[in-house]
PDBML (XML) file of the C-alpha atoms, coordinates in Angstrom:
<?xml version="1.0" encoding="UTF-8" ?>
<PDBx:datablock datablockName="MODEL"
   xmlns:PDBx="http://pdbml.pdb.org/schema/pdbx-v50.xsd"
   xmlns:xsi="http://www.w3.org/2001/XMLSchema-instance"
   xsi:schemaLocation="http://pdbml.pdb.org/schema/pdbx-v50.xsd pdbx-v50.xsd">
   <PDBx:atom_siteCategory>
      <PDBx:atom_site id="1">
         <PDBx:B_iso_or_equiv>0.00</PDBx:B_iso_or_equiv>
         <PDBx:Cartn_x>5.098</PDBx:Cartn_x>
         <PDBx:Cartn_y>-7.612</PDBx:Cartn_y>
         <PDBx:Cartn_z>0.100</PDBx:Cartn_z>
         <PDBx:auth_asym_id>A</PDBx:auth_asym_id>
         <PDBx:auth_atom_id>CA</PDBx:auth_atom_id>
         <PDBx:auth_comp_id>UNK</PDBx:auth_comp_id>
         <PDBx:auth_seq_id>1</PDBx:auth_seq_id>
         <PDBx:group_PDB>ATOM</PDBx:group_PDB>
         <PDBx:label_alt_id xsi:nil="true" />
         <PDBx:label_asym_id>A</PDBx:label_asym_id>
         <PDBx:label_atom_id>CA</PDBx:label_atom_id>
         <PDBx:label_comp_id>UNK</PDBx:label_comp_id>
         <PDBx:label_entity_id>1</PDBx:label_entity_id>
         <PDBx:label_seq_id>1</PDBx:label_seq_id>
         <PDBx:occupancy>1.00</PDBx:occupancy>
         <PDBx:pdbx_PDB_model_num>1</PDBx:pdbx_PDB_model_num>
         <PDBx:type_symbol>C</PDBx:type_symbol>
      </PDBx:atom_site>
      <PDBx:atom_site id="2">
         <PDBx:B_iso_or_equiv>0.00</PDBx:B_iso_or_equiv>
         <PDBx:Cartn_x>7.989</PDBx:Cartn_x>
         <PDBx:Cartn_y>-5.957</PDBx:Cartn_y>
         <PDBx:Cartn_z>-1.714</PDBx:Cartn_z>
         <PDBx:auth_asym_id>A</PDBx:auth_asym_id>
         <PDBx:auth_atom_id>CA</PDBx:auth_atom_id>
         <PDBx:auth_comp_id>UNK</PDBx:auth_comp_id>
         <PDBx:auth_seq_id>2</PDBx:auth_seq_id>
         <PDBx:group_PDB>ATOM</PDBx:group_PDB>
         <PDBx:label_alt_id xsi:nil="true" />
         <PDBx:label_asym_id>A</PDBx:label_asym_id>
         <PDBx:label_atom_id>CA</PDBx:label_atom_id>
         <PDBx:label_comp_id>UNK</PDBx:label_comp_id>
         <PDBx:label_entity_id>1</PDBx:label_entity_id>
         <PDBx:label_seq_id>2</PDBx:label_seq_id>
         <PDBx:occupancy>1.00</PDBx:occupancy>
         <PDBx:pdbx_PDB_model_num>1</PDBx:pdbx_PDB_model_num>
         <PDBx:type_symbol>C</PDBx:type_symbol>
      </PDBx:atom_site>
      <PDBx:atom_site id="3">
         <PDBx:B_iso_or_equiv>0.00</PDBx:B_iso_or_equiv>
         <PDBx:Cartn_x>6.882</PDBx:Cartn_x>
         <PDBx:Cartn_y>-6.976</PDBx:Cartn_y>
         <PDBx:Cartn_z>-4.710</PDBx:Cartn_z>
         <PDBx:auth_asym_id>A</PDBx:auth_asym_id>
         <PDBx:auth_atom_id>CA</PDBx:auth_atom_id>
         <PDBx:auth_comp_id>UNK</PDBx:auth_comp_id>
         <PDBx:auth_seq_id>3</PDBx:auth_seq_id>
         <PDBx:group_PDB>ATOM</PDBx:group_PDB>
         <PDBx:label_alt_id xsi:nil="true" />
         <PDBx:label_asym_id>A</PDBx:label_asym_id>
         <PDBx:label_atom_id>CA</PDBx:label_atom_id>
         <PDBx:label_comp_id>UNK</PDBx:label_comp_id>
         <PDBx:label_entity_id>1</PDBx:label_entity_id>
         <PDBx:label_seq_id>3</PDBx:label_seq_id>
         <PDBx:occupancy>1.00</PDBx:occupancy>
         <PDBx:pdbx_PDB_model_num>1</PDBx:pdbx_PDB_model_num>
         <PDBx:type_symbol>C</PDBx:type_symbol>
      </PDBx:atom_site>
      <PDBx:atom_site id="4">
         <PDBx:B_iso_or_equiv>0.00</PDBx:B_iso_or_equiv>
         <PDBx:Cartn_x>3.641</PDBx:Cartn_x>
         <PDBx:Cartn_y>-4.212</PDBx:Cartn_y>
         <PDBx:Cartn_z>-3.937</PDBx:Cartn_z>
         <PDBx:auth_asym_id>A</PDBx:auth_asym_id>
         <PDBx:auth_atom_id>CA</PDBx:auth_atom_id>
         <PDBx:auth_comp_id>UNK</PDBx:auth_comp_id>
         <PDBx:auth_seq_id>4</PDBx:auth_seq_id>
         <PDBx:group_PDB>ATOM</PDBx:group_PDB>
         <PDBx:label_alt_id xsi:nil="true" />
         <PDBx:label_asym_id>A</PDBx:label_asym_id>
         <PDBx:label_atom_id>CA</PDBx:label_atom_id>
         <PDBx:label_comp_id>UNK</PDBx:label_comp_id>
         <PDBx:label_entity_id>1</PDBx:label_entity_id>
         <PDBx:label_seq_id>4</PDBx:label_seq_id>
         <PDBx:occupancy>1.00</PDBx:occupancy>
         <PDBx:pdbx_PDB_model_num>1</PDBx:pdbx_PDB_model_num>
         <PDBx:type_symbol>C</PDBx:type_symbol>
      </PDBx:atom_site>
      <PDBx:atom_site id="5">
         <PDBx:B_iso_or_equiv>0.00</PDBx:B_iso_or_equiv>
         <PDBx:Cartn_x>5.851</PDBx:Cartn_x>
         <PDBx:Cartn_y>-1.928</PDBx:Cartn_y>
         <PDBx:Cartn_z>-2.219</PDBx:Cartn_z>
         <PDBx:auth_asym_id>A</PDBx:auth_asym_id>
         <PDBx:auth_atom_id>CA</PDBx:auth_atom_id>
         <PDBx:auth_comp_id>UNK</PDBx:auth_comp_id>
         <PDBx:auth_seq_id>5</PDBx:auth_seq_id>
         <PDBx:group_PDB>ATOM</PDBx:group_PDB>
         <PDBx:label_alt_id xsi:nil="true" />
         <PDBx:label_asym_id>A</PDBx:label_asym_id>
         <PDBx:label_atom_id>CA</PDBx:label_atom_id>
         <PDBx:label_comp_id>UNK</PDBx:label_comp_id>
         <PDBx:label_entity_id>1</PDBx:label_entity_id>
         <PDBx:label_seq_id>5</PDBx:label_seq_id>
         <PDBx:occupancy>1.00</PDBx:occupancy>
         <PDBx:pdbx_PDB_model_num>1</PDBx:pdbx_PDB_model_num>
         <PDBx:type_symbol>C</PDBx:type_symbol>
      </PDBx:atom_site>
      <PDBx:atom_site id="6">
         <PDBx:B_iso_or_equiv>0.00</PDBx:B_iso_or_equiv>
         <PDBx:Cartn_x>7.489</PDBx:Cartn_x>
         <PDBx:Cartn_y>-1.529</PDBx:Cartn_y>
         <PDBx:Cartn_z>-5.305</PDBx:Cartn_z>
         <PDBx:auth_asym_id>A</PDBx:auth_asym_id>
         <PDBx:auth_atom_id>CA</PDBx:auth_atom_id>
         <PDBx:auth_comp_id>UNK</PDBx:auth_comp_id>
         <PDBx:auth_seq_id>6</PDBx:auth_seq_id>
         <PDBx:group_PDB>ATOM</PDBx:group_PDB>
         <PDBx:label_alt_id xsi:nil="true" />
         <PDBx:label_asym_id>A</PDBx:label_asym_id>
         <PDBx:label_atom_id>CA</PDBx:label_atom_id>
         <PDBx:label_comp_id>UNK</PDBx:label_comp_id>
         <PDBx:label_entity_id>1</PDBx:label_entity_id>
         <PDBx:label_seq_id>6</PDBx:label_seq_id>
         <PDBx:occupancy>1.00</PDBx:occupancy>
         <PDBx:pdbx_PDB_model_num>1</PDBx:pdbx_PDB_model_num>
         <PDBx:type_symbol>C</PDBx:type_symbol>
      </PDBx:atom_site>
      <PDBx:atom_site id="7">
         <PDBx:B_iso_or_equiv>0.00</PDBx:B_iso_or_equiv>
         <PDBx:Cartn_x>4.571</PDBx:Cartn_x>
         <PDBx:Cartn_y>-1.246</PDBx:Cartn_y>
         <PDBx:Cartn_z>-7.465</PDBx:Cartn_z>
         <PDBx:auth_asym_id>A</PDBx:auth_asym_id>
         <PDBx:auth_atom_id>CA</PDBx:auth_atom_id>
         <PDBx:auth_comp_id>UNK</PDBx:auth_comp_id>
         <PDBx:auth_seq_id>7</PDBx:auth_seq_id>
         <PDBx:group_PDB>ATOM</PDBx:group_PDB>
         <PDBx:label_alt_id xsi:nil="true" />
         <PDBx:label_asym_id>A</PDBx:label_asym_id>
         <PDBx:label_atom_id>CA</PDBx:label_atom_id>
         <PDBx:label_comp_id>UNK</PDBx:label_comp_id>
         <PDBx:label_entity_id>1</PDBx:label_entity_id>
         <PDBx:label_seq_id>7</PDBx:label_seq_id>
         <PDBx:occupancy>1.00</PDBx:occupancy>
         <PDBx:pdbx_PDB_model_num>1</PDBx:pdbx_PDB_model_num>
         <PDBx:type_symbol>C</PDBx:type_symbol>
      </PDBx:atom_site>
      <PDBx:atom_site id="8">
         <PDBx:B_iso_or_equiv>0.00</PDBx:B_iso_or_equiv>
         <PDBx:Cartn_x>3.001</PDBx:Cartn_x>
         <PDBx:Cartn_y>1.090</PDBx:Cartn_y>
         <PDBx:Cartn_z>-5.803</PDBx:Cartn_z>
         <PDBx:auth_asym_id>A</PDBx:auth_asym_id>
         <PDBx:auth_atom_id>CA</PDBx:auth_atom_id>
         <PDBx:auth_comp_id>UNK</PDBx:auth_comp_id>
         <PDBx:auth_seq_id>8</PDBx:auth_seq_id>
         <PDBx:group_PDB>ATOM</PDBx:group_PDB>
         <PDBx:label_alt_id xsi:nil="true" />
         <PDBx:label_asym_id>A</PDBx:label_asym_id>
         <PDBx:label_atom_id>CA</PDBx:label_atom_id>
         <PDBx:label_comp_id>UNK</PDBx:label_comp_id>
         <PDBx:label_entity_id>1</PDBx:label_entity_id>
         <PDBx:label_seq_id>8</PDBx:label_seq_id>
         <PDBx:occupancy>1.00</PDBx:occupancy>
         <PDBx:pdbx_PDB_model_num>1</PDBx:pdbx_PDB_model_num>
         <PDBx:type_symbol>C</PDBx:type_symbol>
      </PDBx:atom_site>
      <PDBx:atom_site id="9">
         <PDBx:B_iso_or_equiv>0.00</PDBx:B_iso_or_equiv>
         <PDBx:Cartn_x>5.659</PDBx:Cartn_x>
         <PDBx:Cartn_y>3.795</PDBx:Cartn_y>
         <PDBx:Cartn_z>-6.357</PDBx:Cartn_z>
         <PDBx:auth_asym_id>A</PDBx:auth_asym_id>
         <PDBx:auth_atom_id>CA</PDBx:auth_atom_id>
         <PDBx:auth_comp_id>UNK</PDBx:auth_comp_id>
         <PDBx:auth_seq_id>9</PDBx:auth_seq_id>
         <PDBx:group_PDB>ATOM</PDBx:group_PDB>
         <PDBx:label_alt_id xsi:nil="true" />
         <PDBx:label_asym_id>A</PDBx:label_asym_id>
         <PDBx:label_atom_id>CA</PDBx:label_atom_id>
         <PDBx:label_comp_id>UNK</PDBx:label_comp_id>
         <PDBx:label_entity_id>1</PDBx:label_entity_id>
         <PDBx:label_seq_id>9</PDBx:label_seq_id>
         <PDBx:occupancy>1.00</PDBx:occupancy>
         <PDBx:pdbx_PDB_model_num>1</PDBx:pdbx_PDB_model_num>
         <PDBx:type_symbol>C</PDBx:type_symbol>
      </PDBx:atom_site>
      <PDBx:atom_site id="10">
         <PDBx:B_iso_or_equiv>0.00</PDBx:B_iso_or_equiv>
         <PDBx:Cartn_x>6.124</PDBx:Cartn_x>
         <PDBx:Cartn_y>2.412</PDBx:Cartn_y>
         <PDBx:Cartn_z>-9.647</PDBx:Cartn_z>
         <PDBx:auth_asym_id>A</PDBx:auth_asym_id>
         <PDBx:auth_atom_id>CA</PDBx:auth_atom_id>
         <PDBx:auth_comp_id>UNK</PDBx:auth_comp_id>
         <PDBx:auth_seq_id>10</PDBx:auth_seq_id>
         <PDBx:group_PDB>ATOM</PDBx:group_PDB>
         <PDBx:label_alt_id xsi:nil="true" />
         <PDBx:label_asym_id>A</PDBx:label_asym_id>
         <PDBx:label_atom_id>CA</PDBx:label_atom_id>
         <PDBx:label_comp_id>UNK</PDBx:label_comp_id>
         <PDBx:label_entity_id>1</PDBx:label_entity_id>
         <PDBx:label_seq_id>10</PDBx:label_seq_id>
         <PDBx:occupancy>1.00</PDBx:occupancy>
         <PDBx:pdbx_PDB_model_num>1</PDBx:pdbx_PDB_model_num>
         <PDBx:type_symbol>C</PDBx:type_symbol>
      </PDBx:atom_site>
      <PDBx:atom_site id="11">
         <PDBx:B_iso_or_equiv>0.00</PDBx:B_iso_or_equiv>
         <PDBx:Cartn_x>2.161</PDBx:Cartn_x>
         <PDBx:Cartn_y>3.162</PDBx:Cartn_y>
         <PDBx:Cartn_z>-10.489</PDBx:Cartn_z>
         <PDBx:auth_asym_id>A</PDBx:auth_asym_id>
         <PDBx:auth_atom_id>CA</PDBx:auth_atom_id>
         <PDBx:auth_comp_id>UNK</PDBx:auth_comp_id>
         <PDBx:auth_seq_id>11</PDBx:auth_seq_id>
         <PDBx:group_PDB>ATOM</PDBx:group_PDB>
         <PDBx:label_alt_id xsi:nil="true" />
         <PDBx:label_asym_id>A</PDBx:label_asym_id>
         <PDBx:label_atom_id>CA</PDBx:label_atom_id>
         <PDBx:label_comp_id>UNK</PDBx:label_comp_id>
         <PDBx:label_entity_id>1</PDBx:label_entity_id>
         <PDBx:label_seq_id>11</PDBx:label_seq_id>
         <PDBx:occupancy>1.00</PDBx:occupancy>
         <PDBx:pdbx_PDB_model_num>1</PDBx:pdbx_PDB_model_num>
         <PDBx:type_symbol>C</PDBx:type_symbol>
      </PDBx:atom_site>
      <PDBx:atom_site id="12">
         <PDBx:B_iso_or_equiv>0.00</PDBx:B_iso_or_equiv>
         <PDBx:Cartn_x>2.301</PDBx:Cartn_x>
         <PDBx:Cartn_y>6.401</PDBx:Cartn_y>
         <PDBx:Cartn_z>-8.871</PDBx:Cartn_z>
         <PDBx:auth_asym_id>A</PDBx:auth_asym_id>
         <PDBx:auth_atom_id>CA</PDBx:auth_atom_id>
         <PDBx:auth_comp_id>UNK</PDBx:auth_comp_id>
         <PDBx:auth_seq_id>12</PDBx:auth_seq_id>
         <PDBx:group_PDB>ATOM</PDBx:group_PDB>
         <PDBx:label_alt_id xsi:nil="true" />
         <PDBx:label_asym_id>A</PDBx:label_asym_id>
         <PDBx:label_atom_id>CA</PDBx:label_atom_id>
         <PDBx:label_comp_id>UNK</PDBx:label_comp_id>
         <PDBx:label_entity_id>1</PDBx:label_entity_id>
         <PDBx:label_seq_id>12</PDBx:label_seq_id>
         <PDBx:occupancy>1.00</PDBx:occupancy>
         <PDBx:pdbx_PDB_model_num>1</PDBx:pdbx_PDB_model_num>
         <PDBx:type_symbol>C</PDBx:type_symbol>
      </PDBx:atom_site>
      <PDBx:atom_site id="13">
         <PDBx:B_iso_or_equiv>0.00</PDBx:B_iso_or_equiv>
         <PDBx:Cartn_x>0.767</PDBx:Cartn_x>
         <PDBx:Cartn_y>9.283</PDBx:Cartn_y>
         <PDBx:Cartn_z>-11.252</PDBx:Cartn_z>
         <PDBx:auth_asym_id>A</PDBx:auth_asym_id>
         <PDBx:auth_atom_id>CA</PDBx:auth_atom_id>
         <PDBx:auth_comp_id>UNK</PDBx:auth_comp_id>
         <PDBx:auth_seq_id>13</PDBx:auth_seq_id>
         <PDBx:group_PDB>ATOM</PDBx:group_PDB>
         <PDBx:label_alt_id xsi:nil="true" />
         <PDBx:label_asym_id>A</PDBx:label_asym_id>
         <PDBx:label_atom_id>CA</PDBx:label_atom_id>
         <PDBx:label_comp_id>UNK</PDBx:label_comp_id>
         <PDBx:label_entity_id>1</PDBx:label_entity_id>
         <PDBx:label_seq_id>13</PDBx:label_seq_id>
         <PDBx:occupancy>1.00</PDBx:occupancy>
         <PDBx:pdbx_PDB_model_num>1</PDBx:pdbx_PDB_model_num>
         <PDBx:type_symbol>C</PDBx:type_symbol>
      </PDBx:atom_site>
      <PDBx:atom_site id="14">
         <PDBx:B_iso_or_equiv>0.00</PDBx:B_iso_or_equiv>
         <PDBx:Cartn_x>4.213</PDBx:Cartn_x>
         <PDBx:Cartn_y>11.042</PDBx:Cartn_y>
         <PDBx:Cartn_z>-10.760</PDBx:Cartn_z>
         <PDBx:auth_asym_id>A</PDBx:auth_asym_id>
         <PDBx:auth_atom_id>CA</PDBx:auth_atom_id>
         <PDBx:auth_comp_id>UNK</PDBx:auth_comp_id>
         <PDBx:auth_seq_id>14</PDBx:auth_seq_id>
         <PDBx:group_PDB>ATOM</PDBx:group_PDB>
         <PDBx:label_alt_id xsi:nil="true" />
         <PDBx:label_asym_id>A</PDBx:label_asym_id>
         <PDBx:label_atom_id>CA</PDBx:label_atom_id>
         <PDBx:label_comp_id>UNK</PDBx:label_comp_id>
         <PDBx:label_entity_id>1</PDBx:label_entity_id>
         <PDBx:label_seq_id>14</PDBx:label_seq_id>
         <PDBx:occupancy>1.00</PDBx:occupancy>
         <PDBx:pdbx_PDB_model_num>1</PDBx:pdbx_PDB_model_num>
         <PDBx:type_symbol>C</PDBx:type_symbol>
      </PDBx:atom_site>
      <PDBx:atom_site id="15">
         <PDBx:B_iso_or_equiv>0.00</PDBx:B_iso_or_equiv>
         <PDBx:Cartn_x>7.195</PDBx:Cartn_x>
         <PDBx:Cartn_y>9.342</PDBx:Cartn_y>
         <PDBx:Cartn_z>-8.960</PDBx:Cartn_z>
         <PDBx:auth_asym_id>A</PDBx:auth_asym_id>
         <PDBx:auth_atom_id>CA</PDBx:auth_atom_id>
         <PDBx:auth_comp_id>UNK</PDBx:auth_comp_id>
         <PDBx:auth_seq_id>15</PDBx:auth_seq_id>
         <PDBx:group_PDB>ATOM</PDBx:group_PDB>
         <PDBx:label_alt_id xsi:nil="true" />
         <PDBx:label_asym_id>A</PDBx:label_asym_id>
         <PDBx:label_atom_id>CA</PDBx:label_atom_id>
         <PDBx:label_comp_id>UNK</PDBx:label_comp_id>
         <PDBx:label_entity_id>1</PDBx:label_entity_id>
         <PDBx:label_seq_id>15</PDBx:label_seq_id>
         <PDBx:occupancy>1.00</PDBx:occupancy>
         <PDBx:pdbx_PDB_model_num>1</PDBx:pdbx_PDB_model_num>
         <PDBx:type_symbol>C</PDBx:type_symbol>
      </PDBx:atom_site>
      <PDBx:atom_site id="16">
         <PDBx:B_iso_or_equiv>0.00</PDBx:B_iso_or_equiv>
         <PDBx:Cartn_x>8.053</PDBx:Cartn_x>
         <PDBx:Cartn_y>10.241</PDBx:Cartn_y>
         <PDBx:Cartn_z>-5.365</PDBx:Cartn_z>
         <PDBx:auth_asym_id>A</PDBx:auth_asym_id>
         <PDBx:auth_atom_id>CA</PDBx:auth_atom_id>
         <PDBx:auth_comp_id>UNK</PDBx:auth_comp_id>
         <PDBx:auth_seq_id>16</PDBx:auth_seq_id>
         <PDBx:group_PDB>ATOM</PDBx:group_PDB>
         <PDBx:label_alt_id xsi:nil="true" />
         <PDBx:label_asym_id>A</PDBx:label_asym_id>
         <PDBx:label_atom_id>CA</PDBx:label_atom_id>
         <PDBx:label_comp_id>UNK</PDBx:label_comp_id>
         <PDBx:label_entity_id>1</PDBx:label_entity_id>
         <PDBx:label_seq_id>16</PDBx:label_seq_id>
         <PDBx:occupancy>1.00</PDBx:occupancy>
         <PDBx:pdbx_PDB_model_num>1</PDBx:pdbx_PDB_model_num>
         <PDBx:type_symbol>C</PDBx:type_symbol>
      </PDBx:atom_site>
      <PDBx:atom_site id="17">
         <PDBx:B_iso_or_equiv>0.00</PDBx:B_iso_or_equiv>
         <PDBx:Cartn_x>10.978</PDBx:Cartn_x>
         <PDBx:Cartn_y>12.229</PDBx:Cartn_y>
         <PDBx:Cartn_z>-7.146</PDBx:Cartn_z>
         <PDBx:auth_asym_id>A</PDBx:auth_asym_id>
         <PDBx:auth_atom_id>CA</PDBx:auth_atom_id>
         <PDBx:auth_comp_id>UNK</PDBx:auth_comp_id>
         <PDBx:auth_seq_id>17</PDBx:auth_seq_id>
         <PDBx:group_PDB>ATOM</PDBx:group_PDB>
         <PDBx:label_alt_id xsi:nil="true" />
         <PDBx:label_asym_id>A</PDBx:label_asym_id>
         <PDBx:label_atom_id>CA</PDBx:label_atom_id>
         <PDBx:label_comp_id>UNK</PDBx:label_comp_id>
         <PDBx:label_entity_id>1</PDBx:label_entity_id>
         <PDBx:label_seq_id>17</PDBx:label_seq_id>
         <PDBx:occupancy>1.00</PDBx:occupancy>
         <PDBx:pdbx_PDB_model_num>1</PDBx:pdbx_PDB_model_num>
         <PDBx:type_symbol>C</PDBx:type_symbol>
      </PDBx:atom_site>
      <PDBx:atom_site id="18">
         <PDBx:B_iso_or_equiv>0.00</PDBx:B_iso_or_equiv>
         <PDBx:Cartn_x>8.856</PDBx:Cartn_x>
         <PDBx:Cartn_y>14.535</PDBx:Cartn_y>
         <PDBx:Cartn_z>-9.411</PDBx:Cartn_z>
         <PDBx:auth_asym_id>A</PDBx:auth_asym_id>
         <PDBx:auth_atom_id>CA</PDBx:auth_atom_id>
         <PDBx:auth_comp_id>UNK</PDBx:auth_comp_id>
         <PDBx:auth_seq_id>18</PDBx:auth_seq_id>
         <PDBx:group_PDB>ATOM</PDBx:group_PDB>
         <PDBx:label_alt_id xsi:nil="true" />
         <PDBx:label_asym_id>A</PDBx:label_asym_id>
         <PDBx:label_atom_id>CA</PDBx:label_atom_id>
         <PDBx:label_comp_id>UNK</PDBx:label_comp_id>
         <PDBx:label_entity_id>1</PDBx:label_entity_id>
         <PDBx:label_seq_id>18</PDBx:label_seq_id>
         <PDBx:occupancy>1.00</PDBx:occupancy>
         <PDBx:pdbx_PDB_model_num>1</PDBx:pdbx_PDB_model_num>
         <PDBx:type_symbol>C</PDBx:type_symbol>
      </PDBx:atom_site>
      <PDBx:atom_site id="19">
         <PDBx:B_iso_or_equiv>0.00</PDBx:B_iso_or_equiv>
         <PDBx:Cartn_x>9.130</PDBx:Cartn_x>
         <PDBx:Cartn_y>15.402</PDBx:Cartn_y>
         <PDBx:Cartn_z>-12.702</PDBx:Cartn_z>
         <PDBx:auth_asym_id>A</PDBx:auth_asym_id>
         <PDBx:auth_atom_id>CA</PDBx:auth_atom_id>
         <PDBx:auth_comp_id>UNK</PDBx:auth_comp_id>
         <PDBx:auth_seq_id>19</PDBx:auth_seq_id>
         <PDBx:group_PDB>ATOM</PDBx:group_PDB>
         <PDBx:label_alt_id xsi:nil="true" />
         <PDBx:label_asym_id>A</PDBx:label_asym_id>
         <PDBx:label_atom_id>CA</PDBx:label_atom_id>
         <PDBx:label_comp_id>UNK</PDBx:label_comp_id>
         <PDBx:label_entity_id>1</PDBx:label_entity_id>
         <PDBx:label_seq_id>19</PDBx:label_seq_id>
         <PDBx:occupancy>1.00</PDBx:occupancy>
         <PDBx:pdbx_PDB_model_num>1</PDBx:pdbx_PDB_model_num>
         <PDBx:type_symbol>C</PDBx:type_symbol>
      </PDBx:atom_site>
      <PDBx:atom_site id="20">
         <PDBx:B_iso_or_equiv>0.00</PDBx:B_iso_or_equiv>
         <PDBx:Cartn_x>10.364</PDBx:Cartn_x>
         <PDBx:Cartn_y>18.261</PDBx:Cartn_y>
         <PDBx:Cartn_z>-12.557</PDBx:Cartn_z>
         <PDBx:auth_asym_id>A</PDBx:auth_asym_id>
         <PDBx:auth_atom_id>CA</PDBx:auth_atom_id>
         <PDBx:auth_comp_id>UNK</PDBx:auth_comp_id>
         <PDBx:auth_seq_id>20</PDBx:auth_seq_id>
         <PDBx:group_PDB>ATOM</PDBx:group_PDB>
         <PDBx:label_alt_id xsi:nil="true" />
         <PDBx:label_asym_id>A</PDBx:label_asym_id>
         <PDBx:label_atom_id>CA</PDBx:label_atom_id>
         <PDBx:label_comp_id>UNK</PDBx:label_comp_id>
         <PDBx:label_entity_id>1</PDBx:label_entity_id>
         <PDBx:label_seq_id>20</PDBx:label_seq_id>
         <PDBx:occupancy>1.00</PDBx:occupancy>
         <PDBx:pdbx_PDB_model_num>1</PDBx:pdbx_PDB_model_num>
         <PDBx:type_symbol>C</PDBx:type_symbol>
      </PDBx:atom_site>
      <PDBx:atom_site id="21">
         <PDBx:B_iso_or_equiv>0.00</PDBx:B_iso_or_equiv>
         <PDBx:Cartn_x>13.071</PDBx:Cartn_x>
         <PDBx:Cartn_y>17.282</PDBx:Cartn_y>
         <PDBx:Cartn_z>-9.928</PDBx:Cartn_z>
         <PDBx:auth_asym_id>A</PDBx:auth_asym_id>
         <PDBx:auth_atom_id>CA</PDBx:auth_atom_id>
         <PDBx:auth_comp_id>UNK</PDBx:auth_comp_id>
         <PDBx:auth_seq_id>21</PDBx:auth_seq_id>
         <PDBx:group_PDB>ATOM</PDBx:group_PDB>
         <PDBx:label_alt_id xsi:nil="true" />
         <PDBx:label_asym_id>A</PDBx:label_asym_id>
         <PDBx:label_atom_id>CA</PDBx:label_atom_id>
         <PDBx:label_comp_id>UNK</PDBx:label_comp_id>
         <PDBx:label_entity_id>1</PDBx:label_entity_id>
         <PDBx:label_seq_id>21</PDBx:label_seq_id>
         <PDBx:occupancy>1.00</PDBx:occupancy>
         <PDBx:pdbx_PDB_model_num>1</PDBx:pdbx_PDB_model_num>
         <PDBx:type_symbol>C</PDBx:type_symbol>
      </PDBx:atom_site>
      <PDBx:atom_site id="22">
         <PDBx:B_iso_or_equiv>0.00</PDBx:B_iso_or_equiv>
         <PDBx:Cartn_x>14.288</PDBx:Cartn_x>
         <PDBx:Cartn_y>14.864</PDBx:Cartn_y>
         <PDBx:Cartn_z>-12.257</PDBx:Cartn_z>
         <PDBx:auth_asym_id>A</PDBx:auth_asym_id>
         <PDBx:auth_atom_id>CA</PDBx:auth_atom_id>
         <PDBx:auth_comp_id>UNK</PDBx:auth_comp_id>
         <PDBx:auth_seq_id>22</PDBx:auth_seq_id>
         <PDBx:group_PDB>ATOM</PDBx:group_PDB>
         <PDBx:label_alt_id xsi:nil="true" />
         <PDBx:label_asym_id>A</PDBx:label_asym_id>
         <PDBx:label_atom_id>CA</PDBx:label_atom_id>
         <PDBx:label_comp_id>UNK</PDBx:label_comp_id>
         <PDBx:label_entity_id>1</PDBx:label_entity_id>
         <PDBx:label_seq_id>22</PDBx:label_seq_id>
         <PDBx:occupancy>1.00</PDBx:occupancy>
         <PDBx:pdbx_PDB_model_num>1</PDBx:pdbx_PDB_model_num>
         <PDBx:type_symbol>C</PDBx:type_symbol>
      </PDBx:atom_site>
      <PDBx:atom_site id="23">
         <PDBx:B_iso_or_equiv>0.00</PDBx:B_iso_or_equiv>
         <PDBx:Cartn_x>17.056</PDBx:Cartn_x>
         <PDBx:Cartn_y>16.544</PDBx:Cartn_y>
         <PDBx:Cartn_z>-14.017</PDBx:Cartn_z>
         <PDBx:auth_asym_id>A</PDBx:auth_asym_id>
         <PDBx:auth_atom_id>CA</PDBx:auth_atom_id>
         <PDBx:auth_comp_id>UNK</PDBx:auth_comp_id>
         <PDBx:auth_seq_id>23</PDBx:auth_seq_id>
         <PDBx:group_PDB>ATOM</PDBx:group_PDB>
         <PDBx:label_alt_id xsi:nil="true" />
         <PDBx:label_asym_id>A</PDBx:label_asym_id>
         <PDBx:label_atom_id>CA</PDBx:label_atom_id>
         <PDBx:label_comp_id>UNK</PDBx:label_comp_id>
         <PDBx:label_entity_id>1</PDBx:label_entity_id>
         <PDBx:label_seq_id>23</PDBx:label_seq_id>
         <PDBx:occupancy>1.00</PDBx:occupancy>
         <PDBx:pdbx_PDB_model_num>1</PDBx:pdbx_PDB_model_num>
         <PDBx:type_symbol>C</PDBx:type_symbol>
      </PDBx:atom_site>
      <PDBx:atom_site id="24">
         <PDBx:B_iso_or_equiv>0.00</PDBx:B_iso_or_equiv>
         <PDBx:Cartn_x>18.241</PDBx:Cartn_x>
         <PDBx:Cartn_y>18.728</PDBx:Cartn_y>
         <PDBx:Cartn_z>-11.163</PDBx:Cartn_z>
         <PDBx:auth_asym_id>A</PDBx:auth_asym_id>
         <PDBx:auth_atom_id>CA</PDBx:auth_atom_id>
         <PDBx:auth_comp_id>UNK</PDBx:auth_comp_id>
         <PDBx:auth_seq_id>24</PDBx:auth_seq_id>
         <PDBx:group_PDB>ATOM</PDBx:group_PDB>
         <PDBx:label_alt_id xsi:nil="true" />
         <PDBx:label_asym_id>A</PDBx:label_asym_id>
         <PDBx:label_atom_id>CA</PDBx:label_atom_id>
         <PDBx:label_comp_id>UNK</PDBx:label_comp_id>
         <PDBx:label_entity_id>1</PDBx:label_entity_id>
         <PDBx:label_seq_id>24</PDBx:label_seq_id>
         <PDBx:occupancy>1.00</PDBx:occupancy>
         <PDBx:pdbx_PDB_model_num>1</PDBx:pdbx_PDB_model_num>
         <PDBx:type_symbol>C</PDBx:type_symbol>
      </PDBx:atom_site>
   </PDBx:atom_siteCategory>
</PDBx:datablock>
């Protein structure tokens, strides 16, 4: 179950922090 949990964020076409938060 975690295992997926964590691969579904992982596989995510942008993380649940975007891109473009990523620096700030």
């Amino acid at each position: 179950v975690t295992g997926a949990l964590k691969l579904f964020f992982r596989e995510l076409p942008e993380p649940l922090v975007p891109f473009g938060h990523f620096d700030k």
